[in-house]
Protein backbone atom coordinates (compact mmCIF):
# COMPACT_ATOMS: atom_id res chain seq x y z
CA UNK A 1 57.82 -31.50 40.01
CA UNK A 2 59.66 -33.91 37.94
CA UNK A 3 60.35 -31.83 34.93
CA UNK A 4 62.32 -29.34 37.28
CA UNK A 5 64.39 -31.50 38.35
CA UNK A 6 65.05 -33.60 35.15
CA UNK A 7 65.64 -30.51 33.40
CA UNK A 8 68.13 -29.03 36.60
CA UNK A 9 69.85 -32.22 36.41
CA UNK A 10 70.41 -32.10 32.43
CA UNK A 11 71.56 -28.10 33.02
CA UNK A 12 74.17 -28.99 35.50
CA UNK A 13 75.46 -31.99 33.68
CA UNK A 14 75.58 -30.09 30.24
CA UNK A 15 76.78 -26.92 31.43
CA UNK A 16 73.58 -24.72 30.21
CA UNK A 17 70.68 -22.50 31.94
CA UNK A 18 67.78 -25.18 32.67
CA UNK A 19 65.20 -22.52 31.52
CA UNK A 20 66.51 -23.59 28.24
CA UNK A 21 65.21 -26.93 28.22
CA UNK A 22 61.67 -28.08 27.38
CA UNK A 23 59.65 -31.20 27.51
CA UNK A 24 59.98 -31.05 23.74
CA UNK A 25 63.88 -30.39 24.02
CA UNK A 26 65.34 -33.37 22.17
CA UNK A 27 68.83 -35.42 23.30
CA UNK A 28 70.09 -34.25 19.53
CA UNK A 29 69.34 -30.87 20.66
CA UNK A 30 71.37 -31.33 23.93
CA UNK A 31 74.37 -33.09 21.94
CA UNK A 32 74.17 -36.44 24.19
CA UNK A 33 75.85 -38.93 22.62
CA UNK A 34 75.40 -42.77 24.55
CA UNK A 35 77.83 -42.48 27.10
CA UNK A 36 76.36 -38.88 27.97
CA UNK A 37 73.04 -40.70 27.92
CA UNK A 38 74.34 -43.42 30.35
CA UNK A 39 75.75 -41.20 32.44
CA UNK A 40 72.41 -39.08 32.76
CA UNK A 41 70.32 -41.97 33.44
CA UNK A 42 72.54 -42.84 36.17
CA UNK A 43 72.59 -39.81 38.06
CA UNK A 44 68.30 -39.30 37.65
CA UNK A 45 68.10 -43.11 39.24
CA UNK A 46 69.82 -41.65 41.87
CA UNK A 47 68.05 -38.63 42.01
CA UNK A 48 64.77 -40.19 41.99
CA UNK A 49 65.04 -43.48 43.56
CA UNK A 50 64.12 -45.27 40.09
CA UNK A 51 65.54 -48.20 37.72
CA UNK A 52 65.28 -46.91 33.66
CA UNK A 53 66.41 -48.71 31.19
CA UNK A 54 68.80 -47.50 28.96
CA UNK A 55 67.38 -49.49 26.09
CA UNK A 56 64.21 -47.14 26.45
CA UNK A 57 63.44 -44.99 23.37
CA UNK A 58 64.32 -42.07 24.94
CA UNK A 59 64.21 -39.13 22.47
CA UNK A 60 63.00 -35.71 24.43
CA UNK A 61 63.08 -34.97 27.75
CA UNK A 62 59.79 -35.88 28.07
CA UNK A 63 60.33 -39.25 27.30
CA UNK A 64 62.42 -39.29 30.61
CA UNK A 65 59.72 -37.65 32.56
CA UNK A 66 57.31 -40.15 31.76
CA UNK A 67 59.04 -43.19 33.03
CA UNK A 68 60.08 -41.53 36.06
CA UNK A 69 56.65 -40.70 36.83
CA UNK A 70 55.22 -44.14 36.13
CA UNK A 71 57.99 -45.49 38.33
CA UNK A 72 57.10 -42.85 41.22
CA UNK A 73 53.34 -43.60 40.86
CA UNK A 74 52.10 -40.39 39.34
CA UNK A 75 50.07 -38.84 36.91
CA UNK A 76 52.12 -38.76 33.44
């Protein structure tokens, strides 16, 4: 499941319990500045095999979901 792993990803990059974050969990919320934001997108392309652009409004977690899922092919 994407979420899972998005949200695994953002735990072990911020230092926090990924049970903690939500769909609805905002980047404000995590305290991700733009370089944190950069640096997040990189390593999700690498986890998932797929280009996002950083220029995306990306607000939530959700919003990261999404366009991995597009990218992969499946169901947002």
């Amino acid at each position: 499941m994407v979420f899972q792993k998005v949200s695994e990803v953002l735990a072990e990059y911020k230092g926090i319990e990924a049970g903690g974050i939500t769909p609805e969990t905002t980047f404000a919320e995590l305290e991700l500045d733009s370089l944190d934001r950069v640096e997040l997108i990189m390593s999700l392309e690498e986890a998932f095999q797929v280009q996002i652009d950083t220029a995306a409004p990306l607000e939530c977690v959700r919003d990261l979901v999404a366009i991995i899922e597009q990218q992969r092919g499946e169901a947002v």
